[in-house]
N, C-alpha and C. Protein backbone atom coordinates (compact mmCIF):
# COMPACT_ATOMS: atom_id res chain seq x y z
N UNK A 1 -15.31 -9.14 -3.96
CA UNK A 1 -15.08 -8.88 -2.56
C UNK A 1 -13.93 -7.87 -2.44
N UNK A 2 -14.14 -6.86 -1.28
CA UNK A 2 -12.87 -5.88 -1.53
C UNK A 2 -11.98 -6.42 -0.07
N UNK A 3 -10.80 -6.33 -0.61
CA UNK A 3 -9.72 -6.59 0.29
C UNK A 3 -9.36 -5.41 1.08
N UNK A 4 -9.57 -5.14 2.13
CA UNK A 4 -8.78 -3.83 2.63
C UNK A 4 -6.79 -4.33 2.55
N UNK A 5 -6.25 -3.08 2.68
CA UNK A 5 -4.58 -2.93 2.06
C UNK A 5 -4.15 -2.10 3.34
N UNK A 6 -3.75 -2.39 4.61
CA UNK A 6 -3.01 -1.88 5.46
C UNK A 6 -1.99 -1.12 5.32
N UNK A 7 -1.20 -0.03 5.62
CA UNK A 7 0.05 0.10 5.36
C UNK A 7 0.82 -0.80 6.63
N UNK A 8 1.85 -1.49 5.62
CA UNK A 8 2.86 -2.47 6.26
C UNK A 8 3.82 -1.86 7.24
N UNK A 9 3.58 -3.25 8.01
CA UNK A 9 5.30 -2.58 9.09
C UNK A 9 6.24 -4.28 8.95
N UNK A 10 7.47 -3.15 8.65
CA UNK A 10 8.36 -3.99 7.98
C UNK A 10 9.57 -3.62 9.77
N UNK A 11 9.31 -4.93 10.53
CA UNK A 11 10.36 -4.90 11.18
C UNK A 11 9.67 -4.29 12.35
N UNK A 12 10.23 -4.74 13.67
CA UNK A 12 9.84 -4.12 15.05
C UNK A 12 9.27 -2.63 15.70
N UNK A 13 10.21 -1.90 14.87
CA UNK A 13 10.69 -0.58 15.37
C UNK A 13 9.66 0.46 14.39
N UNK A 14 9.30 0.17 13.17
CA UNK A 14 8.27 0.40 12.58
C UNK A 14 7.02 0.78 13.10
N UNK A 15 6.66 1.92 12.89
CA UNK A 15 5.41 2.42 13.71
C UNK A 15 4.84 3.32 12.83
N UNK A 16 5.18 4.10 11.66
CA UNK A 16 4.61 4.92 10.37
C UNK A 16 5.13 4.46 9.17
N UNK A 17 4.49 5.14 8.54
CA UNK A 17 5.00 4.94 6.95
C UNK A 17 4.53 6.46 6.66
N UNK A 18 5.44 6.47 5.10
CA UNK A 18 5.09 7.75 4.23
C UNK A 18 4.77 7.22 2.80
N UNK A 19 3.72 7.01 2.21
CA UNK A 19 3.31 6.95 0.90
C UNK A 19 3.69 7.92 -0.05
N UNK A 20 5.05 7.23 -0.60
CA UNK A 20 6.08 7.98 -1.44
C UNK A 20 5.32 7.91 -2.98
N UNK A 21 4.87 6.44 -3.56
CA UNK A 21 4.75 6.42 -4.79
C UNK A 21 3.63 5.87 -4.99
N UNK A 22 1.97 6.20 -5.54
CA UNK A 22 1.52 4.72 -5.53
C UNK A 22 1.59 4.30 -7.33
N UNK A 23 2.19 3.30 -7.35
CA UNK A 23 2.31 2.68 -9.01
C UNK A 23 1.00 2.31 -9.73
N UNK A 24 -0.28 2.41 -8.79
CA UNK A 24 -1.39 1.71 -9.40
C UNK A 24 -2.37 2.90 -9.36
N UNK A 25 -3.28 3.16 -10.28
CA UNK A 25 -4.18 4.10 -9.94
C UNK A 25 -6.18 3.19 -9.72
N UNK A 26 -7.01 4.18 -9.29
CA UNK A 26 -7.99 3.05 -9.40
C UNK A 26 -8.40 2.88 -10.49
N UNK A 27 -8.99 1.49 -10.69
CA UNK A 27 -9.39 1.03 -12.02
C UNK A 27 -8.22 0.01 -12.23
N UNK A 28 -7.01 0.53 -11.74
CA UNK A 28 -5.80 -0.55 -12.99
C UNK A 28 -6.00 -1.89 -12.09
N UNK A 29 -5.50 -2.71 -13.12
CA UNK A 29 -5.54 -4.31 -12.51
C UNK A 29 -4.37 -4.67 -11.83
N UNK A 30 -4.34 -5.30 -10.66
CA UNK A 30 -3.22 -5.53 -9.91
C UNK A 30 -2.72 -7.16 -9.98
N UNK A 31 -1.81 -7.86 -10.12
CA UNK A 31 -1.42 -9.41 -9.72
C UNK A 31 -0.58 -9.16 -8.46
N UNK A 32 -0.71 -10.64 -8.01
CA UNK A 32 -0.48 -10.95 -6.64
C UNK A 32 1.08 -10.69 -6.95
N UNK A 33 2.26 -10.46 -6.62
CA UNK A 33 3.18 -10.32 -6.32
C UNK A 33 4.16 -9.12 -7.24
N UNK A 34 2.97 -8.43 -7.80
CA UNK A 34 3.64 -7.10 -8.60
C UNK A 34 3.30 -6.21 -7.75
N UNK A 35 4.74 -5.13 -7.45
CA UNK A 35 4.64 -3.75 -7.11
C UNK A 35 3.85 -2.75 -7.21
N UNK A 36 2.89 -2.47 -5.99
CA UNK A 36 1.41 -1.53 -6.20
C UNK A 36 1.93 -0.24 -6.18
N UNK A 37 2.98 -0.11 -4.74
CA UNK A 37 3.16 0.74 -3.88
C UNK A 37 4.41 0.79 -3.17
N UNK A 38 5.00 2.35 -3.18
CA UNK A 38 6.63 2.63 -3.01
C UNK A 38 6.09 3.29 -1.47
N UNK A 39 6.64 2.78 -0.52
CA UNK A 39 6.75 3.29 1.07
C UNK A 39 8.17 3.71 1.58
N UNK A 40 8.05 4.57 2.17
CA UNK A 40 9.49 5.22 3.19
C UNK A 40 9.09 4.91 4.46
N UNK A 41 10.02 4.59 5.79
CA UNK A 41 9.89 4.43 6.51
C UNK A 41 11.43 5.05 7.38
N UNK A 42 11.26 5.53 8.48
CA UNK A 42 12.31 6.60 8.59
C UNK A 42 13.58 6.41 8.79
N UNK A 43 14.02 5.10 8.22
CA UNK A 43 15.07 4.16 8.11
C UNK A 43 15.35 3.76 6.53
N UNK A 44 14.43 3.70 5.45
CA UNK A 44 14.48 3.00 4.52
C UNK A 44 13.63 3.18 3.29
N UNK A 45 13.26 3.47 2.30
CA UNK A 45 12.03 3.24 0.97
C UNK A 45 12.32 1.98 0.65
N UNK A 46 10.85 0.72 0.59
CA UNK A 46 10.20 -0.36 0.08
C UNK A 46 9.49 -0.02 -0.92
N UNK A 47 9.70 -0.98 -1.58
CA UNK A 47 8.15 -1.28 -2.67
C UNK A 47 7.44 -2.26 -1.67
N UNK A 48 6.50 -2.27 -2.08
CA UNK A 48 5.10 -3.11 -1.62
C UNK A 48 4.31 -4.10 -2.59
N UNK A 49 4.50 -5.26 -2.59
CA UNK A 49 3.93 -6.18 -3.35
C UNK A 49 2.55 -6.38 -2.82
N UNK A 50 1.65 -6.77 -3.79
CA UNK A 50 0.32 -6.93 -3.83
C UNK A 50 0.04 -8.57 -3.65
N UNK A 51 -0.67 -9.21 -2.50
CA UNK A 51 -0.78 -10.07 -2.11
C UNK A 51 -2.49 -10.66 -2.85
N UNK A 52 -2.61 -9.49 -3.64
CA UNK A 52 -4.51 -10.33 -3.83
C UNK A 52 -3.66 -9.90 -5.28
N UNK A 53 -4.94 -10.59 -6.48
CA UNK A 53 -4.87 -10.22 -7.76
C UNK A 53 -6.29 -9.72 -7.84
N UNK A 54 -6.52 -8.64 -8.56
CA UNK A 54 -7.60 -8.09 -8.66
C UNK A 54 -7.91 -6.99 -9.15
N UNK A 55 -9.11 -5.89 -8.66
CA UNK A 55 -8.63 -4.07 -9.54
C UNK A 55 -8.54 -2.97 -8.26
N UNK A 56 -7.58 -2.04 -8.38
CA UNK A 56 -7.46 -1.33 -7.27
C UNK A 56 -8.64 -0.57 -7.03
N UNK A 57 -9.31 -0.92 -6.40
CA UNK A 57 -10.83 -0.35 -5.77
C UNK A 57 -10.89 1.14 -5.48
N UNK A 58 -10.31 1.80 -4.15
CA UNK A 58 -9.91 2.74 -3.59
C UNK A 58 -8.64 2.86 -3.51
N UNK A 59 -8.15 4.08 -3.31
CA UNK A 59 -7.01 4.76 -2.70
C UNK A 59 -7.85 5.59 -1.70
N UNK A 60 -6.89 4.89 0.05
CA UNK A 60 -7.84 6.14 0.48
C UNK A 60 -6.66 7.35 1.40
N UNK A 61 -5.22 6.83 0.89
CA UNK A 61 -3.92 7.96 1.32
C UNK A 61 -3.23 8.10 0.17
N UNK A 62 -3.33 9.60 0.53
CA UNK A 62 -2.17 10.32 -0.71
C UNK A 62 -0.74 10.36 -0.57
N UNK A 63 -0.79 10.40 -1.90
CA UNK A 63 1.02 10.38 -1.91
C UNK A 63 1.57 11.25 -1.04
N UNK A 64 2.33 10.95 -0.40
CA UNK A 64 3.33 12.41 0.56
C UNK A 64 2.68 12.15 2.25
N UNK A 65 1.84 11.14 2.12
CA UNK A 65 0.93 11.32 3.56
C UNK A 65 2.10 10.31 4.70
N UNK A 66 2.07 10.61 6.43
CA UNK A 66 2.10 9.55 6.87
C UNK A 66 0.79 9.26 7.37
N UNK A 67 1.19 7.59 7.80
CA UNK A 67 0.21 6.76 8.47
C UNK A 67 0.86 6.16 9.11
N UNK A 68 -0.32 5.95 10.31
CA UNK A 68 0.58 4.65 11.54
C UNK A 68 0.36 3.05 10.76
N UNK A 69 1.30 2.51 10.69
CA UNK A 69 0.95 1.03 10.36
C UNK A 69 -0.31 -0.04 11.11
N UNK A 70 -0.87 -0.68 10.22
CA UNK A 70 -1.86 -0.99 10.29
C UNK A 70 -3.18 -0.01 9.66
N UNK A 71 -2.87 1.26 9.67
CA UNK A 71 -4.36 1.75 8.89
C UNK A 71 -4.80 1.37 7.73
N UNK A 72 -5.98 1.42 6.94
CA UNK A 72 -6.57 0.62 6.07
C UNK A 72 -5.77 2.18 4.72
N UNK A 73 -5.04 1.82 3.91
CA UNK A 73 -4.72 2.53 3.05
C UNK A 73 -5.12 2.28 1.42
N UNK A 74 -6.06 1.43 1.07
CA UNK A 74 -6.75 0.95 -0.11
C UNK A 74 -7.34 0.03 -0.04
N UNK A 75 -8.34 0.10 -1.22
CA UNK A 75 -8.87 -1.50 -0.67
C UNK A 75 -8.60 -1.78 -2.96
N UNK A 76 -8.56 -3.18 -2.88
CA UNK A 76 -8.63 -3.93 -3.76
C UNK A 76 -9.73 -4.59 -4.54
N UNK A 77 -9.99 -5.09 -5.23
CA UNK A 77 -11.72 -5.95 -5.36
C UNK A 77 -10.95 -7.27 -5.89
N UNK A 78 -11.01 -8.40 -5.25
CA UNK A 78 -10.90 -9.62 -6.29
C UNK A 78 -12.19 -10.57 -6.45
């Protein structure tokens, strides 16, 4: 089953993100609480923990991109 992967909003005021790093490419295997994905937000850079365990399915934003939070930015397969 593929999980869609939102980009997160961390905090109220949060309304984009910039996909600074992604640590996973497709194919690699992901666990639930290891670092997929490095985000900026125009206050701060997060890592992003992976809430499914599984293989990174898609990437469907590139590094350097923004997005409004909530868009579907990968999907997973577990």
């Amino acid at each position: 089953m593929k999980m869609q992967i939102p980009m997160p909003k961390y905090g109220q005021t949060m309304e984009e993100g910039e996909i600074v790093k992604w640590r996973k490419k497709v194919g690699d295997s992901v666990k639930k609480g290891e670092v997929y994905l490095e985000i900026a937000s125009d206050k701060t850079e997060l890592e992003v923990e992976s809430e499914y365990t599984g293989v990174m399915s898609e990437i469907l934003v590139k590094e350097g991109a923004k997005v409004l939070c909530g868009t579907i930015i990968a999907t997973i397969e577990v």
